[in-house]
N, C-alpha and C. Protein backbone atom coordinates (compact mmCIF):
# COMPACT_ATOMS: atom_id res chain seq x y z
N UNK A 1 1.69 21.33 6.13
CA UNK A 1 0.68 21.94 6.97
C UNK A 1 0.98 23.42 7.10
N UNK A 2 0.09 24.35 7.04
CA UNK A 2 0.12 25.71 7.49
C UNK A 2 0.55 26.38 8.36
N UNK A 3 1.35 27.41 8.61
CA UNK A 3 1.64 27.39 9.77
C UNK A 3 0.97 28.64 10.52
N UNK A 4 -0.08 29.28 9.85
CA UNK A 4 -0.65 30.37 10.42
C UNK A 4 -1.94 29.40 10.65
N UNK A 5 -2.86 30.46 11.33
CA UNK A 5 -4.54 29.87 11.40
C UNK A 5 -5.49 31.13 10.34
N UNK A 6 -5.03 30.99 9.19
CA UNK A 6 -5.99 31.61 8.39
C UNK A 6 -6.69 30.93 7.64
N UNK A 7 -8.43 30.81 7.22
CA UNK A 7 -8.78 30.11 6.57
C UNK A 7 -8.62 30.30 5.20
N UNK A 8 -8.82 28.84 4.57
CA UNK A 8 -8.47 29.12 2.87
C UNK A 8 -9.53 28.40 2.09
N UNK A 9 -9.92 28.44 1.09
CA UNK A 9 -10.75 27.90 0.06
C UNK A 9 -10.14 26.56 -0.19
N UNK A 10 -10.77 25.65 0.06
CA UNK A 10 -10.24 24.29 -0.78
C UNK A 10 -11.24 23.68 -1.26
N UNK A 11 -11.14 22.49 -1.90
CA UNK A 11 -12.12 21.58 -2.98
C UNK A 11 -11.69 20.09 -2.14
N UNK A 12 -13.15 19.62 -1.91
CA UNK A 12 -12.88 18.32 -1.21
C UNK A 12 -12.29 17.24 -2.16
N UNK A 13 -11.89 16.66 -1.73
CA UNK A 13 -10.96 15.57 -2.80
C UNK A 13 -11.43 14.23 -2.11
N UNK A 14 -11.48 13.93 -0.71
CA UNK A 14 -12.20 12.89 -1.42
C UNK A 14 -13.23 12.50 0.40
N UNK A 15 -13.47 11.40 0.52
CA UNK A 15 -14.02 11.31 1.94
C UNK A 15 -13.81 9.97 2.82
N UNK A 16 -13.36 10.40 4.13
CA UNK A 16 -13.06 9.38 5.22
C UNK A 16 -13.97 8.90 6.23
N UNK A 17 -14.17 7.70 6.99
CA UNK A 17 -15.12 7.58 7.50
C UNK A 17 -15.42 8.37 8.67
N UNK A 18 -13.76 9.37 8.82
CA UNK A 18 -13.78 10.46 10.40
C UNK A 18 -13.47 11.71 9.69
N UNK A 19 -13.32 11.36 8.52
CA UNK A 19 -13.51 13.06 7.92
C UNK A 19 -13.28 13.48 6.47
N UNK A 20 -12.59 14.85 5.95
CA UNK A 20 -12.51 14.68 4.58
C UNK A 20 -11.07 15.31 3.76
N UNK A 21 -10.35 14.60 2.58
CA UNK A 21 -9.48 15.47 2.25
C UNK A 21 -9.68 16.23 1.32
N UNK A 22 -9.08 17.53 1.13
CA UNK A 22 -8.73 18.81 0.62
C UNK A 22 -7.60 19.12 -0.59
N UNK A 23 -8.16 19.40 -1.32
CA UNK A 23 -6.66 19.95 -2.43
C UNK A 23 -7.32 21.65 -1.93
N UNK A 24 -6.24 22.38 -2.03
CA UNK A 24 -6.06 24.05 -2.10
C UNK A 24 -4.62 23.98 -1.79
N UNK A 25 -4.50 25.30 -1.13
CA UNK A 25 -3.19 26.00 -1.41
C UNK A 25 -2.25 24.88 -0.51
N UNK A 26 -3.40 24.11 0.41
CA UNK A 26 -2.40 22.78 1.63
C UNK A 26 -2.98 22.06 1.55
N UNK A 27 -2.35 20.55 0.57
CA UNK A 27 -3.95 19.50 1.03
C UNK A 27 -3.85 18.78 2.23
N UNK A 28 -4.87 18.63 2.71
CA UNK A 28 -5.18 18.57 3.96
C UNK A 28 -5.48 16.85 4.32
N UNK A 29 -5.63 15.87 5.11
CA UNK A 29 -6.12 14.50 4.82
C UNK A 29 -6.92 14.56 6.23
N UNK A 30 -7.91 14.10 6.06
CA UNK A 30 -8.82 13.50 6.90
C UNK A 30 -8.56 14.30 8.34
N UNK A 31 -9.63 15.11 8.01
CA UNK A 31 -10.07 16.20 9.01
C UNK A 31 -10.98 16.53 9.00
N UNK A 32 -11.74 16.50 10.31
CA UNK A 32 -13.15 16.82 10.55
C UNK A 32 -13.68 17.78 10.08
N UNK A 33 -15.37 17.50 9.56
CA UNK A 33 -16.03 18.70 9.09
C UNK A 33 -16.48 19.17 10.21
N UNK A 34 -16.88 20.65 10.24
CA UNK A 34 -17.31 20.72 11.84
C UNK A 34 -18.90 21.54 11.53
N UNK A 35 -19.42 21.36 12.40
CA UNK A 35 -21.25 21.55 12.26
C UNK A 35 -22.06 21.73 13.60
N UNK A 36 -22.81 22.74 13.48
CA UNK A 36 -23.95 22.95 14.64
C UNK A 36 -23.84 21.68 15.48
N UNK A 37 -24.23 21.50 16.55
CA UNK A 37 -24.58 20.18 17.10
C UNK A 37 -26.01 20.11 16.62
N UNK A 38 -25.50 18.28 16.74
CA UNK A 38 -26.96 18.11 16.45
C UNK A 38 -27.04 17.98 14.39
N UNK A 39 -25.98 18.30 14.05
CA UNK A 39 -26.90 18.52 12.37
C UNK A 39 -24.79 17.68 12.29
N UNK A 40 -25.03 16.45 11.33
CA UNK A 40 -23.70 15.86 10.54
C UNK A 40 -23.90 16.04 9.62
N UNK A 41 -23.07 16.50 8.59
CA UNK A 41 -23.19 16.40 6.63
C UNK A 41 -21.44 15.69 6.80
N UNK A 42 -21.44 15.57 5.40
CA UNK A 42 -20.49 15.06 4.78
C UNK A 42 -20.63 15.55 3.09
N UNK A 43 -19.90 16.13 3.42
CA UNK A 43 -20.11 17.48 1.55
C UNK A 43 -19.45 16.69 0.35
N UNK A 44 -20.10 16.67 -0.77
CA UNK A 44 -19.98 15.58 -1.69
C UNK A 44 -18.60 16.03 -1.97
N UNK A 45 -17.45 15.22 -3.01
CA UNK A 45 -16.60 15.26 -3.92
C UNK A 45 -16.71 16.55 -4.28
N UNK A 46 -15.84 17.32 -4.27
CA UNK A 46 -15.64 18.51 -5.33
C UNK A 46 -16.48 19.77 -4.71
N UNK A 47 -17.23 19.75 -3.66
CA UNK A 47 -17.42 20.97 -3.19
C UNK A 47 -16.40 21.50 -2.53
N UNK A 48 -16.90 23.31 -2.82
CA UNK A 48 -15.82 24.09 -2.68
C UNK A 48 -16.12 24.20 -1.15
N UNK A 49 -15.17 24.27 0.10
CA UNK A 49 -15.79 24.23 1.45
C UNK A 49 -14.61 25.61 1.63
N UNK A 50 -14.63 25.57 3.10
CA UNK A 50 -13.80 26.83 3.59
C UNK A 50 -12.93 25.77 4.75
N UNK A 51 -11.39 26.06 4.79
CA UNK A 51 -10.61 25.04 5.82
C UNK A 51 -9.48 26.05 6.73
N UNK A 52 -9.89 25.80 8.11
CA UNK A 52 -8.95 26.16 8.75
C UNK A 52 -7.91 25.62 9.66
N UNK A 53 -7.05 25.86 9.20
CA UNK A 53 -5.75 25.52 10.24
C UNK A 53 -5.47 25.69 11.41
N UNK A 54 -5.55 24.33 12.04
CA UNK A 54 -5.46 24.54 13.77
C UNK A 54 -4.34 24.31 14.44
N UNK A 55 -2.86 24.64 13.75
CA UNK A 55 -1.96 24.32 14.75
C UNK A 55 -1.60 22.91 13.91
N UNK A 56 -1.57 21.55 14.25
CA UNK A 56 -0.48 20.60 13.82
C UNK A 56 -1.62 20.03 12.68
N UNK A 57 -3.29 20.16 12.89
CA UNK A 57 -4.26 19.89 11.98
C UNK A 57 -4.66 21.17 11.21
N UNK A 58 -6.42 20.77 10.90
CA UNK A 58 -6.95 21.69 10.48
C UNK A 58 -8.30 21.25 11.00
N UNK A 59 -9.28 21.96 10.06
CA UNK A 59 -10.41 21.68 10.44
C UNK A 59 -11.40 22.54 9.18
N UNK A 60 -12.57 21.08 8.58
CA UNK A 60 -13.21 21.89 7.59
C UNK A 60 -14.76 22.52 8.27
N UNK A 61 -14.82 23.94 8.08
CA UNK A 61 -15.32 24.82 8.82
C UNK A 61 -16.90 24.38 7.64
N UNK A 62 -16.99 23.73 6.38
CA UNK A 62 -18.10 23.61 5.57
C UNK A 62 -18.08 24.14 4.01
N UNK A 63 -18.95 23.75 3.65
CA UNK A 63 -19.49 24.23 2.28
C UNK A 63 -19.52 25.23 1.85
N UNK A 64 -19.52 25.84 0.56
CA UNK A 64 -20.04 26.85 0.09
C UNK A 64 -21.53 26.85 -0.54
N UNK A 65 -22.09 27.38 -0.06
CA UNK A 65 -23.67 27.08 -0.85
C UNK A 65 -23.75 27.99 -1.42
N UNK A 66 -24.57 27.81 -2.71
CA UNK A 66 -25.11 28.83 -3.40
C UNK A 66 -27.10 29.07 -3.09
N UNK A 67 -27.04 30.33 -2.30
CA UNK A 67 -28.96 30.48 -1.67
C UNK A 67 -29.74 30.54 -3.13
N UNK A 68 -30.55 29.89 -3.17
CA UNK A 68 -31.77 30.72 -3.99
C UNK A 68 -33.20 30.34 -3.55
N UNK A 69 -33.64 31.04 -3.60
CA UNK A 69 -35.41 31.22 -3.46
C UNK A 69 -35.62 30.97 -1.79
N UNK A 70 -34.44 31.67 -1.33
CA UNK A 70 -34.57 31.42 0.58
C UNK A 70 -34.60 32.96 0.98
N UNK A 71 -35.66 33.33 1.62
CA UNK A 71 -35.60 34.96 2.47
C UNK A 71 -34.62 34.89 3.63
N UNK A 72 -34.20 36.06 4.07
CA UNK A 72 -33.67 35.94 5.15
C UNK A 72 -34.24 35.92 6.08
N UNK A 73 -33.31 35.38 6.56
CA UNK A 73 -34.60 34.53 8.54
C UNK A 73 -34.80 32.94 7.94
N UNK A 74 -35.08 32.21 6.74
CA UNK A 74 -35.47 31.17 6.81
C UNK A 74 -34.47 30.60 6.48
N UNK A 75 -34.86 29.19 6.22
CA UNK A 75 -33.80 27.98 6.80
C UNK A 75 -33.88 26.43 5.69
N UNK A 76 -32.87 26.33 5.56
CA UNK A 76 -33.23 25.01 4.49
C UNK A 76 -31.98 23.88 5.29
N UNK A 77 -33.03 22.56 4.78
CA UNK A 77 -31.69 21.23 5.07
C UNK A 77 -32.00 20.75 3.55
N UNK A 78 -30.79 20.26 3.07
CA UNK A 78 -30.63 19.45 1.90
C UNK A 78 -29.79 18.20 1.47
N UNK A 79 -29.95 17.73 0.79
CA UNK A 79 -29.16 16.33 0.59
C UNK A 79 -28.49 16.80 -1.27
N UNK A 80 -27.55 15.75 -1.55
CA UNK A 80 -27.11 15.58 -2.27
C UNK A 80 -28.09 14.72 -3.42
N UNK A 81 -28.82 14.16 -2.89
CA UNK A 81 -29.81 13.46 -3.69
C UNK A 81 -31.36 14.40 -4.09
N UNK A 82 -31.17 15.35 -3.89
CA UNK A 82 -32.49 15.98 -3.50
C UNK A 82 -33.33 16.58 -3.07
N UNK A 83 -33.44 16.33 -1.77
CA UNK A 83 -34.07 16.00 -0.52
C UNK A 83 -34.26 17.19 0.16
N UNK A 84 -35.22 17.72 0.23
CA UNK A 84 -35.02 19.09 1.15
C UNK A 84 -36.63 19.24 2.57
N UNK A 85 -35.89 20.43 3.25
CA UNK A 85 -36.83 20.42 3.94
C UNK A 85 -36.50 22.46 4.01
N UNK A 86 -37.35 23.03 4.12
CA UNK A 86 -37.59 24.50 4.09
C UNK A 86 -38.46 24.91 5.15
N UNK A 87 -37.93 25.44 6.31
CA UNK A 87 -38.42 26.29 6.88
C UNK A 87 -38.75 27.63 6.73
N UNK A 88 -40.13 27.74 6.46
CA UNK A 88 -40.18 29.45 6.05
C UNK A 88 -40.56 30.35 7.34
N UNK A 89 -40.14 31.69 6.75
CA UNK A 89 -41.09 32.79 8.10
C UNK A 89 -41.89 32.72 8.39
N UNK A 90 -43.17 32.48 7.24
CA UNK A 90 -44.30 32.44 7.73
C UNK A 90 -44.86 31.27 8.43
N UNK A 91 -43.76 30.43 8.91
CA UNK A 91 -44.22 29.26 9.79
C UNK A 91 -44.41 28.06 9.08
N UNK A 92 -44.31 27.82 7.70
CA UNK A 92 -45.03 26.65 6.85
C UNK A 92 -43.55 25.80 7.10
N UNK A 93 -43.69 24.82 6.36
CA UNK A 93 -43.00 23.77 6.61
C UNK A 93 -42.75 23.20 5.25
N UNK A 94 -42.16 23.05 4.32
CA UNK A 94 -41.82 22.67 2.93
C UNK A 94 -40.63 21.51 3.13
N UNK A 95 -41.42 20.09 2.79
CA UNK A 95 -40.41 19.01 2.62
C UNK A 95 -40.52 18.53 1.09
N UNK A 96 -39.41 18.75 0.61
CA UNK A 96 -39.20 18.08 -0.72
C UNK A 96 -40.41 19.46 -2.09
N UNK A 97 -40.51 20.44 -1.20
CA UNK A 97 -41.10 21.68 -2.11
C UNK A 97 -42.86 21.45 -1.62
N UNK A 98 -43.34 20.41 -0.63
CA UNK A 98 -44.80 20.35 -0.27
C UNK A 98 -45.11 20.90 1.06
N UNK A 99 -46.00 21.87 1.01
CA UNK A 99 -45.90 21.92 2.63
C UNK A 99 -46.84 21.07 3.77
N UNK A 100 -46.27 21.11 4.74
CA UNK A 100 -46.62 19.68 5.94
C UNK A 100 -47.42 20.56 6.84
């Protein structure tokens, strides 16, 4: 375990039913992802996330996403299968690329 609290790049390795482990510079085992309230993910195998060290744990702070075709100000949810929903500025509503 780390003994500073700086965050580091790791690659999820694999997933628990209370959280997820980490290979990087410390692998990490089953430690919570942490998220807005209100919104749970669980980030597939092999995404690159960001993990910080809390003292005797850690804690995975999330994903790395790569944006495209999103302005700033708007907002996307997505799945691993697919699945999206797009909030734009101009108020529309885009689920799965249709708007509602």
């Amino acid at each position: 375990m780390a003994d500073n609290h700086i965050a580091e790049f790791a690659q999820i390795a694999s997933i628990q039913n209370s959280g997820v482990s980490t290979n990087g510079g410390v692998p990490y085992v089953n430690i919570p992802v942490v998220s807005p309230y209100g919104i749970v993910a669980v980030p597939p195998k092999g995404t690159n996330s960001v993990v910080l060290p809390t003292g005797d744990t850690a804690i995975c702070l999330g994903a790395i996403q790569q944006v495209e075709n999103l302005k700033e100000g708007e907002l996307m949810l997505f799945s691993s299968g697919g699945a999206s929903i797009v909030l734009k500025n101009d108020g529309r509503v885009l689920i799965n690329g249709k708007e509602v």
